[in-house]
Protein backbone atom coordinates (compact mmCIF):
# COMPACT_ATOMS: atom_id res chain seq x y z
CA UNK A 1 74.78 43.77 112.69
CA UNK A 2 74.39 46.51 115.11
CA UNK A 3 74.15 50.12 113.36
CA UNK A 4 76.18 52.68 114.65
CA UNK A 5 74.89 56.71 113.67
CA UNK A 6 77.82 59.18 114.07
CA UNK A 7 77.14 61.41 117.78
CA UNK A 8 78.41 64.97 116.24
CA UNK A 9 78.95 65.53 120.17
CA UNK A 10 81.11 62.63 120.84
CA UNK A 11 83.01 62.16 117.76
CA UNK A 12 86.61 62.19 115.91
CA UNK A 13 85.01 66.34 115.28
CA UNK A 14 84.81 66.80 119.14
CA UNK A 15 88.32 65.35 119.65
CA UNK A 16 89.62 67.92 116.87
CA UNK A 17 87.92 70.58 118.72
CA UNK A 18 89.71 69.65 122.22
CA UNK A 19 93.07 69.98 120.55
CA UNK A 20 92.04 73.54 118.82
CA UNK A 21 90.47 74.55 122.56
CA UNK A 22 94.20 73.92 123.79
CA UNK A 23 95.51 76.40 121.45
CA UNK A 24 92.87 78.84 122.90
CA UNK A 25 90.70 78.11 119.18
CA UNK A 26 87.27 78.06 119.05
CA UNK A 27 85.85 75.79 116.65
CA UNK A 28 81.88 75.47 115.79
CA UNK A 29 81.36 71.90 117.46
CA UNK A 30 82.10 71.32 121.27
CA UNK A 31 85.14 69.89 122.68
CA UNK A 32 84.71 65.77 123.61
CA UNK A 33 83.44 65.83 127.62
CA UNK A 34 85.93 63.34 128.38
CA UNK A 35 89.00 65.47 127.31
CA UNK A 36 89.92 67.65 130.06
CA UNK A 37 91.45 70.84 127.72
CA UNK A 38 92.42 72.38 130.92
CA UNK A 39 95.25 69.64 130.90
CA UNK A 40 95.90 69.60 127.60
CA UNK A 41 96.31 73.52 127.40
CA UNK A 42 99.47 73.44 129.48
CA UNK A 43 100.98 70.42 128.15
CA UNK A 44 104.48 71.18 126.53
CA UNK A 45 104.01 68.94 123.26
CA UNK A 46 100.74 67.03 121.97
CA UNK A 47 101.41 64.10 119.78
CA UNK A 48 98.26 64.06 117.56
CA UNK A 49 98.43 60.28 115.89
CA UNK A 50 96.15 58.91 113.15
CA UNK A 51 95.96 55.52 112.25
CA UNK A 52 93.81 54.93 109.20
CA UNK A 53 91.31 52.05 109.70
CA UNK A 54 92.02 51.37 113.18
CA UNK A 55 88.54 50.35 114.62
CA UNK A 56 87.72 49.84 117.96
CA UNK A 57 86.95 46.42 116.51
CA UNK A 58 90.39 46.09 116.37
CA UNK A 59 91.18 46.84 119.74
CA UNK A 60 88.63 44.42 121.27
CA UNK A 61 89.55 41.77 119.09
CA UNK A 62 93.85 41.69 119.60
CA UNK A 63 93.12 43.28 123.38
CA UNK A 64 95.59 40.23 124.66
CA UNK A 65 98.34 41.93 122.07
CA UNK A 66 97.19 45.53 122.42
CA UNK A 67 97.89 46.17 126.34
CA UNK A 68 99.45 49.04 126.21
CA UNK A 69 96.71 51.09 124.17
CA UNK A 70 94.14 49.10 125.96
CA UNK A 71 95.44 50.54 129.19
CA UNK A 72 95.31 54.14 127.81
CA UNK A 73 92.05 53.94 126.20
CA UNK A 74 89.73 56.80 127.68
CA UNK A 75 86.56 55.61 125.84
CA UNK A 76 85.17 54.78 122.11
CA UNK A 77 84.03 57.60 119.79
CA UNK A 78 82.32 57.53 116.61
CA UNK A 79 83.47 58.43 112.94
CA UNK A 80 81.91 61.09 110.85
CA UNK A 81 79.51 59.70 108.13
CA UNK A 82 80.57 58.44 105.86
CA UNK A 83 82.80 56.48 107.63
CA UNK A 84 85.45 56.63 105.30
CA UNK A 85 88.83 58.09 104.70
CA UNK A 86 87.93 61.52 102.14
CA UNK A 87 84.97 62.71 104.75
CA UNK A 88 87.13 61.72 108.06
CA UNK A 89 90.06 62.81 107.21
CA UNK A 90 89.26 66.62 105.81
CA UNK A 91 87.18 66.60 109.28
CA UNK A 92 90.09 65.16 111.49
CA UNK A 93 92.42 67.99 109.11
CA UNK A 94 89.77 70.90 109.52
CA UNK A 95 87.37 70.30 112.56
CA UNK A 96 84.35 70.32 109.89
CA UNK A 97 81.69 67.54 109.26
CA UNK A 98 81.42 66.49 106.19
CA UNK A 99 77.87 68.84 106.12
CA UNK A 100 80.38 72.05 105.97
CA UNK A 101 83.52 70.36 103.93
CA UNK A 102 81.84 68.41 101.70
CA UNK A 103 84.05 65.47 100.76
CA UNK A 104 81.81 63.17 100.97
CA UNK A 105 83.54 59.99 99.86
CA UNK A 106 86.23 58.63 97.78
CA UNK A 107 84.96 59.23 94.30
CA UNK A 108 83.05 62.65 93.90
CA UNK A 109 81.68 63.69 90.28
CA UNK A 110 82.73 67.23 89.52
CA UNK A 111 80.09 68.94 86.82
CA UNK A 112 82.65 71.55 86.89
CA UNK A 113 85.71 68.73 84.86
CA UNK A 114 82.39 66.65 83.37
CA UNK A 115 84.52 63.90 85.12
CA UNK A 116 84.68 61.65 88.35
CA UNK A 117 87.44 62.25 90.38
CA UNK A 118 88.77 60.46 93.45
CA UNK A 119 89.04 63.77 95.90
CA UNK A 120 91.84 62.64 97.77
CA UNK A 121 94.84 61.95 95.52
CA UNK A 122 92.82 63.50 92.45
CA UNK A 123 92.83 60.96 90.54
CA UNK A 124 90.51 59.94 87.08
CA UNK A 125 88.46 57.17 88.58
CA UNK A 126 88.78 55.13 85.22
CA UNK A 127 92.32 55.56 84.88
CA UNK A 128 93.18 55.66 88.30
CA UNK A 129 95.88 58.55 86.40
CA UNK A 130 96.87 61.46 88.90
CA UNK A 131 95.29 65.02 87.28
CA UNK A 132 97.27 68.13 86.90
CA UNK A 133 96.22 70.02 89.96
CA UNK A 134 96.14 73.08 88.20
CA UNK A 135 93.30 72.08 85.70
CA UNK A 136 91.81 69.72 87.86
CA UNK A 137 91.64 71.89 91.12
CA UNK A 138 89.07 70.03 92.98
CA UNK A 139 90.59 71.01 96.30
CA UNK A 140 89.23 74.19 95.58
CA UNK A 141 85.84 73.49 95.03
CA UNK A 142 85.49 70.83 98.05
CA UNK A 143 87.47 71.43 101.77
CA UNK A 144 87.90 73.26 104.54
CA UNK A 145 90.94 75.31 105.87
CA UNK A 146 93.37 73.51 108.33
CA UNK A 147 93.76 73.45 112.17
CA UNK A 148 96.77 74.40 111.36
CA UNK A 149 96.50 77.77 110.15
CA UNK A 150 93.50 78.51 113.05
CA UNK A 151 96.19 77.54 115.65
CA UNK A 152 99.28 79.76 114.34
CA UNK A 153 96.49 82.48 113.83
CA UNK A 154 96.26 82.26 117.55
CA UNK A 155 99.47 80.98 118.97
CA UNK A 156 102.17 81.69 116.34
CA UNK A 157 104.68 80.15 118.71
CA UNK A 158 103.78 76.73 118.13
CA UNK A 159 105.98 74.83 116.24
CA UNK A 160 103.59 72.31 113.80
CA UNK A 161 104.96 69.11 112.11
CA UNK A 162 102.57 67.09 109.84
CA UNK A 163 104.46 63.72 109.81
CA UNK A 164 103.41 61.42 106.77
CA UNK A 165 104.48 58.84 104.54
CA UNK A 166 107.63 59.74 101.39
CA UNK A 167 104.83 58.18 98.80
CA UNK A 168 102.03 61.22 100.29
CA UNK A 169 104.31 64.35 101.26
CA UNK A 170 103.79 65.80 97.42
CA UNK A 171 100.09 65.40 97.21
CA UNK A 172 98.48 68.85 96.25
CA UNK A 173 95.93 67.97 99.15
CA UNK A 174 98.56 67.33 102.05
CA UNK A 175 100.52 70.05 100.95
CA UNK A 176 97.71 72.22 101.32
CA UNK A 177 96.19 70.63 103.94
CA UNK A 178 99.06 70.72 106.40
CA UNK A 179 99.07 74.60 106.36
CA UNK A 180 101.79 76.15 108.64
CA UNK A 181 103.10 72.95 109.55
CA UNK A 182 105.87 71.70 108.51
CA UNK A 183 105.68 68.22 106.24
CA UNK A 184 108.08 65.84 107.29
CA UNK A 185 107.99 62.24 105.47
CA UNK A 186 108.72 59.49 106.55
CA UNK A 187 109.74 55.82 105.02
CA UNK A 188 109.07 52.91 107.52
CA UNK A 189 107.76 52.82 111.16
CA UNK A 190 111.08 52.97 112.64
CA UNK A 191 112.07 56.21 110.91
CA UNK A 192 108.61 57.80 112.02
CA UNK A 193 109.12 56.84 115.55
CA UNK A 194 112.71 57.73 115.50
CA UNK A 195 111.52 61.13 113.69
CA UNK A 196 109.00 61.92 116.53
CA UNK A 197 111.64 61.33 119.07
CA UNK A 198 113.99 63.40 117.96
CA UNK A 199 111.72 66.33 117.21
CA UNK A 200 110.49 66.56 120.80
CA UNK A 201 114.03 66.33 122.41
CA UNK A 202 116.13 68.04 119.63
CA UNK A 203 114.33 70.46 117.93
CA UNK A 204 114.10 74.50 119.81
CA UNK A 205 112.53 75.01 122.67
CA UNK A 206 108.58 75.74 122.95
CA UNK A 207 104.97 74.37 122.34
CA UNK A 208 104.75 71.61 119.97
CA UNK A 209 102.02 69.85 117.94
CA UNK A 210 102.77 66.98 116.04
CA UNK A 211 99.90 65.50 113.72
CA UNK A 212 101.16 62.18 112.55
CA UNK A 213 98.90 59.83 110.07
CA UNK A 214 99.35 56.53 109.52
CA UNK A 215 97.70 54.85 105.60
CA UNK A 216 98.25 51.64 107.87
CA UNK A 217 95.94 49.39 109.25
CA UNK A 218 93.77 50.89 106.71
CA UNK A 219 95.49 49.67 103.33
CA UNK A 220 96.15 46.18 105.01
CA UNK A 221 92.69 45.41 106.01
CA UNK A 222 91.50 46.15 102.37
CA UNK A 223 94.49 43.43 100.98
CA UNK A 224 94.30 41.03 103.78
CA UNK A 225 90.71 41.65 105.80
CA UNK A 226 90.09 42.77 108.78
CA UNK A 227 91.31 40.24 111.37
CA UNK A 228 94.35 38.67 108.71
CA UNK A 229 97.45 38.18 110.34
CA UNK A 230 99.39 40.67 108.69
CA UNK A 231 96.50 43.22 110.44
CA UNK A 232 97.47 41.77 113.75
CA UNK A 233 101.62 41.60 113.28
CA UNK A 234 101.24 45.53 112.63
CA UNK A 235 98.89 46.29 115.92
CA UNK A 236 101.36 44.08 117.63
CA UNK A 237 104.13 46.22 115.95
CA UNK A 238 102.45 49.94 116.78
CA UNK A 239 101.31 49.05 120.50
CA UNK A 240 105.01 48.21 121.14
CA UNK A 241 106.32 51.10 119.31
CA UNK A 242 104.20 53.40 121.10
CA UNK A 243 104.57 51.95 124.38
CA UNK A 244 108.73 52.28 123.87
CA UNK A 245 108.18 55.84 122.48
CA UNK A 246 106.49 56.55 125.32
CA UNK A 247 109.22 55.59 127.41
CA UNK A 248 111.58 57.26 125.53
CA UNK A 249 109.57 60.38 125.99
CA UNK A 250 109.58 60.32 129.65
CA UNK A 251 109.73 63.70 131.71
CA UNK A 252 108.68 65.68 128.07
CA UNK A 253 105.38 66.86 129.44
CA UNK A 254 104.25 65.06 126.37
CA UNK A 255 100.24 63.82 125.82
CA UNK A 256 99.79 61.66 122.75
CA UNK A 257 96.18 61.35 121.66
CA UNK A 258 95.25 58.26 119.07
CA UNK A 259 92.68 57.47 116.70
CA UNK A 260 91.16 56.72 113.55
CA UNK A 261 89.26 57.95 110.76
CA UNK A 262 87.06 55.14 110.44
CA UNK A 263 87.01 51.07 111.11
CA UNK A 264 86.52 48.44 108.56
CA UNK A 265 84.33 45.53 108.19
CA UNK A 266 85.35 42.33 105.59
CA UNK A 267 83.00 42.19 102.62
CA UNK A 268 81.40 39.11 101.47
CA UNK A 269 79.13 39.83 98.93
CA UNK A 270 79.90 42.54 95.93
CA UNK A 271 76.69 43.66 93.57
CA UNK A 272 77.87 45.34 90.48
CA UNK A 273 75.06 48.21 88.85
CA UNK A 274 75.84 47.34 85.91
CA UNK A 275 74.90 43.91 85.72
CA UNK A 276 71.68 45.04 87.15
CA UNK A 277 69.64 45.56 84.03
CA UNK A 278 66.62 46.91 85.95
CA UNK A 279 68.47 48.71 87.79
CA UNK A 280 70.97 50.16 86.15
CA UNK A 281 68.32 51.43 83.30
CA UNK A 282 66.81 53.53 85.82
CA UNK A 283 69.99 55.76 86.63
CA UNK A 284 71.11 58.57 84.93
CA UNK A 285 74.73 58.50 85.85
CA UNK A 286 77.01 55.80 87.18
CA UNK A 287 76.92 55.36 91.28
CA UNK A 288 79.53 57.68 93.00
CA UNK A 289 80.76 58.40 95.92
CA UNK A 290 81.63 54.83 97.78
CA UNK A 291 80.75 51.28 97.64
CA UNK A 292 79.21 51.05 100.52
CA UNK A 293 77.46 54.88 100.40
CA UNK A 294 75.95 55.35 97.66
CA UNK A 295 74.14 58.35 95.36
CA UNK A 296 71.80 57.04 92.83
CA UNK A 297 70.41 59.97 89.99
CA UNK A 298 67.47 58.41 88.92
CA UNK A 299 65.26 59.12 85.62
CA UNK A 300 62.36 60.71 86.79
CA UNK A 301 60.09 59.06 84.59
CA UNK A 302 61.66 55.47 86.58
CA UNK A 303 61.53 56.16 90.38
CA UNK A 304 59.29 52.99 90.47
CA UNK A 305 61.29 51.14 88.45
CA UNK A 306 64.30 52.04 90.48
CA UNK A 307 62.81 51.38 93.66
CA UNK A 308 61.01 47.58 92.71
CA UNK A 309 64.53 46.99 91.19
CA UNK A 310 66.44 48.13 95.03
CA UNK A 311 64.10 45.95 96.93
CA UNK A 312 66.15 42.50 96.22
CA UNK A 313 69.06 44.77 98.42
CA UNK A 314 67.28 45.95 101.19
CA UNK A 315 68.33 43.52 103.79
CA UNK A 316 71.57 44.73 103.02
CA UNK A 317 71.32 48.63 102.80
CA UNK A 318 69.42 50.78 103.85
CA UNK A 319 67.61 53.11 101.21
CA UNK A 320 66.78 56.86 101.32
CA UNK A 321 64.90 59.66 99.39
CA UNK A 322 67.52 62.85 99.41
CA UNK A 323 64.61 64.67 101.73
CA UNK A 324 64.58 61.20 103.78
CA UNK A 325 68.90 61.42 103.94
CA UNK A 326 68.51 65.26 104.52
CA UNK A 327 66.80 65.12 107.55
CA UNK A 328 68.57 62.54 109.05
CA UNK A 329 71.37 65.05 109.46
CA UNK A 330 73.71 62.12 108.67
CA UNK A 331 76.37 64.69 107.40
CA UNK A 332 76.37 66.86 110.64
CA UNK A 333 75.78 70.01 111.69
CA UNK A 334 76.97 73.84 110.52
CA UNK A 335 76.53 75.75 107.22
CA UNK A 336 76.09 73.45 104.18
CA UNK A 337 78.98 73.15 101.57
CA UNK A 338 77.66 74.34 98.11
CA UNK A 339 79.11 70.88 96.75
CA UNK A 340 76.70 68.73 98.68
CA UNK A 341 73.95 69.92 97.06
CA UNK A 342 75.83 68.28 93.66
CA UNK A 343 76.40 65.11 95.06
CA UNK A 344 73.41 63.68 96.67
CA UNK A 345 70.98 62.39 94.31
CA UNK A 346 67.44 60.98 94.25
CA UNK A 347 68.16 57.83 96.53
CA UNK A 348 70.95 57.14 99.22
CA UNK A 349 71.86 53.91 99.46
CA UNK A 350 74.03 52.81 102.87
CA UNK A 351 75.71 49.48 103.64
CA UNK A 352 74.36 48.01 107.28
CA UNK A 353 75.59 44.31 106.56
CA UNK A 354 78.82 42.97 104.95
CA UNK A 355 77.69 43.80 101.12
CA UNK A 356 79.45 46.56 98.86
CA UNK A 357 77.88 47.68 95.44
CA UNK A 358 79.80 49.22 92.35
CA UNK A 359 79.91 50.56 89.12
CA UNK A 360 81.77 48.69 86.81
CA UNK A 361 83.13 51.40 83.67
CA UNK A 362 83.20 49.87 80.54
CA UNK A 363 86.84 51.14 80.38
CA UNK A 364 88.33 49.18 82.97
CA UNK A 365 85.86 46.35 84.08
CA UNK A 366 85.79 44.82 87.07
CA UNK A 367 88.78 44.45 89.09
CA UNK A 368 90.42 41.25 89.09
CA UNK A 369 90.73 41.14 93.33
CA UNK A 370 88.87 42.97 95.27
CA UNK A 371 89.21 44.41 98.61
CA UNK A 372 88.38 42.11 101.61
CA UNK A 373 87.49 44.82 103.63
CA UNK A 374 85.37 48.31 103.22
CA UNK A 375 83.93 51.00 105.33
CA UNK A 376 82.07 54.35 104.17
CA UNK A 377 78.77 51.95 106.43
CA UNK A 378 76.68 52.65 109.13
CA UNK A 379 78.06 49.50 110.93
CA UNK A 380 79.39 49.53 114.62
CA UNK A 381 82.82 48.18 112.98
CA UNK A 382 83.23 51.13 110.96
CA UNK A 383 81.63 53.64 112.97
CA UNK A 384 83.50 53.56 116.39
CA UNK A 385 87.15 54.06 116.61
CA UNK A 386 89.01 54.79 119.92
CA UNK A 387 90.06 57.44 121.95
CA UNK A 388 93.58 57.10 123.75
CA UNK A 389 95.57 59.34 125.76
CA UNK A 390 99.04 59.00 126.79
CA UNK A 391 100.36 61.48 129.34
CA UNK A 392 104.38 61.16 129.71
C-alpha cells in the first residue's frame, strides 16, 4: 500500500489558513498555493463544508456518480497525522497541527483524572459513559482556540453559523469550539441543505461564513466499509444535494469549499494486546490513543522483550522510538502542546496495511462487531482527502 506523510504546506491546515487569510487573519502555517485568497476575500458568503471520512478514495472510486464534485475538484490534499477525526478536526476548528493542539487521537490518557478519556465527546473509554465536563475538563488541558473567535477579533461584521447535527449541538467541545458562531443543528440532510439556503438568502445583509460538518461518510464506512453500498447511496445523495444547492444559490456571490478530516481504509485483520502475552507483559499501561496509531509505555527493564515480541507486526506497522517519531515531525510544525509530551511513549506504532491493534479492558471485552473500516494510518486512503471549490 502506498504511504502517504501529511505535507504541513499542502494540507486540510493550509486550507484553514486560506479561509482565516480572507478574513484578513494571519495564522502560523501558509495559506494552500492553489487557493487564490484574493478571490475568496471579496466573496459575499463562504460555505465551509466538512464531510467526515470522505477520502479522495472515495471520489476516484464513485467518480461515474460523483460528477458534480469531480468537476469542482481543484486538487487532493493531505490530512494531519493522525489521520483521524480528534487531531483533524481541532486542526480543521483551530488552524493548529496536532504538534500545537495536542489531540492526538480518539482515546487520550489524562494523568490529571488517572483515567482514559475519549477527547472528543469525553467519554470513559470503558464505559463509553459521557463525564461531567466540569470534573472532567479535558478540553482544557488539550485544544486550541477557534477560527472563529480570530475572525470576529478581526472582522466583527461577519455573521458565523456552525451548522451540525441535533445529537452534537450540546457537546461541551462544539459548544466551545464554535466560538462566536452561532450553533445551528440540524436533523437530516434535507433540513441542513434547506437550513444553508435559507441563511444565505434570508438572514441580514453582510459577510457570511458558514462551517458545516458532516459525522457522515465517516460513521457509515466504520458500519458498512469503505466501498458498501450504503457509502455510495449517500455520495450519490450529497453530490446531488450540493449540485441543487448550488443552483439554488445562484447570483449569491457564494464559494463553497469541501473536504474531509481524514479517509478510511477497510480493516481485515484486528490484533488484540492483550492476548499478546509477550507483548502485553512488556507494557506498563494499556495502548492509547487509536487502533491504528499507537503509544506503547514500555518497562524499561523489557525494551527487548517488547521489541522481539513487535517483530511478528512489522509488515503491518511501522515501529518507532519516541526520538525516532520526534524527529519525523509527524505532528507538524509550531510550539509543542505541553500534553504531547504525556502521550507519546517509548514506541509508536503506525498502521501502513489494512491491520488495526487494540486493547481489550477486562471490563468490557472485546466488542462483539467491529468496525469494517479505520483510519488514524499513514495510508494514501486515509491520508488524502479533496479539495473542492464551488463559486456561484
Amino acid at each position: 500500500m502506498k504511504i502517504i506523510y501529511p505535507d504541513y504546506k499542502n494540507s486540510i491546515v493550509n486550507l484553514v489558513s486560506s479561509i482565516l487569510e480572507a478574513y484578513d487573519v494571519t495564522n502560523n502555517h501558509p495559506p494552500l498555493k492553489q487557493l487564490d485568497t484574493k478571490t475568496l476575500r471579496i466573496k459575499k458568503n463562504i460555505i465551509f463544508f466538512i464531510l467526515d471520512g470522505f477520502g479522495m478514495n472515495l471520489l476516484n472510486k464513485f467518480a461515474n456518480s460523483t460528477k458534480f464534485l469531480n468537476k469542482n475538484l481543484v486538487s487532493p490534499i493531505t490530512s494531519v497525522f493522525p489521520s483521524t477525526t480528534s487531531a483533524a478536526i481541532t486542526s480543521i476548528i483551530s488552524g493548529k497541527t496536532p504538534w500545537e493542539h495536542g489531540a492526538i487521537g480518539w482515546t487520550l490518557y489524562f494523568k490529571e483524572f488517572a483515567k482514559n478519556i475519549d477527547y472528543l465527546p469525553n467519554w470513559d473509554s470503558i464505559t463509553y459513559k459521557t463525564q461531567n465536563a466540569k470534573k472532567y475538563n479535558v478540553i482544557d488541558y488539550v485544544g486550541a482556540d477557534n477560527i472563529f473567535n480570530k475572525i470576529s477579533g478581526r472582522n466583527p461584521d461577519v455573521q458565523q453559523f456552525y451548522l451540525t447535527h441535533d445529537e452534537l449541538s450540546q457537546s461541551t467541545n462544539i459548544i466551545k469550539n464554535s466560538g462566536t458562531a452561532k450553533i445551528i443543528p440540524y436533523s437530516d440532510n434535507n433540513h441542513l441543505y434547506k437550513t444553508i439556503n435559507e441563511l444565505i438568502k434570508t438572514e441580514k445583509e453582510g459577510r457570511k461564513l458558514i462551517f458545516v460538518y458532516s459525522s457522515s461518510p465517516d460513521k457509515i464506512e466504520h458500519r458498512h466499509g469503505v466501498y458498501s453500498n450504503e457509502v455510495k447511496d449517500f455520495i450519490v445523495e450529497t453530490d446531488s444535494a450540493l449540485k441543487n444547492l448550488s443552483s439554488q444559490l445562484a447570483g449569491t456571490d457564494t464559494t463553497i469549499l469541501i473536504t474531509a478530516d481524514h479517509g478510511l481504509i477497510d480493516i481485515n485483520n484486528y490484533s488484540y494486546v492483550n492476548e499478546d502475552e509477550e507483548l502485553f507483559d512488556s507494557m506498563i499501561m494499556p495502548t492509547f490513543p487509536e487502533p491504528r496509531f499507537i503509544s506503547f509505555f514500555v518497562k524499561k527493564h523489557k525494551m527487548k522483550q517488547f521489541k522481539k515480541a513487535f517483530k511478528k507486526y512489522e509488515d503491518k506497522f511501522l515501529l518507532f522510538t519516541r526520538n525516532e517519531f520526534l524527529k519525523h515531525k509527524f505532528l507538524g510544525f509550531g510550539k509543542m502542546h505541553p500534553k504531547i509530551d504525556d502521550f507519546i511513549g517509548d514506541y509508536l506504532a503506525i498502521a501502513i496495511s489494512d491491520s488495526a491493534m487494540k486493547s481489550i479492558y477486562m471490563q468490557n471485552g472485546k466488542w462483539k462487531k467491529e468496525f469494517l473500516a479505520h483510519h488514524a494510518g499513514l495510508t494514501e486512503d486515509e491520508m488524502l482527502v479533496p479539495l473542492i471549490k464551488i463559486d456561484i
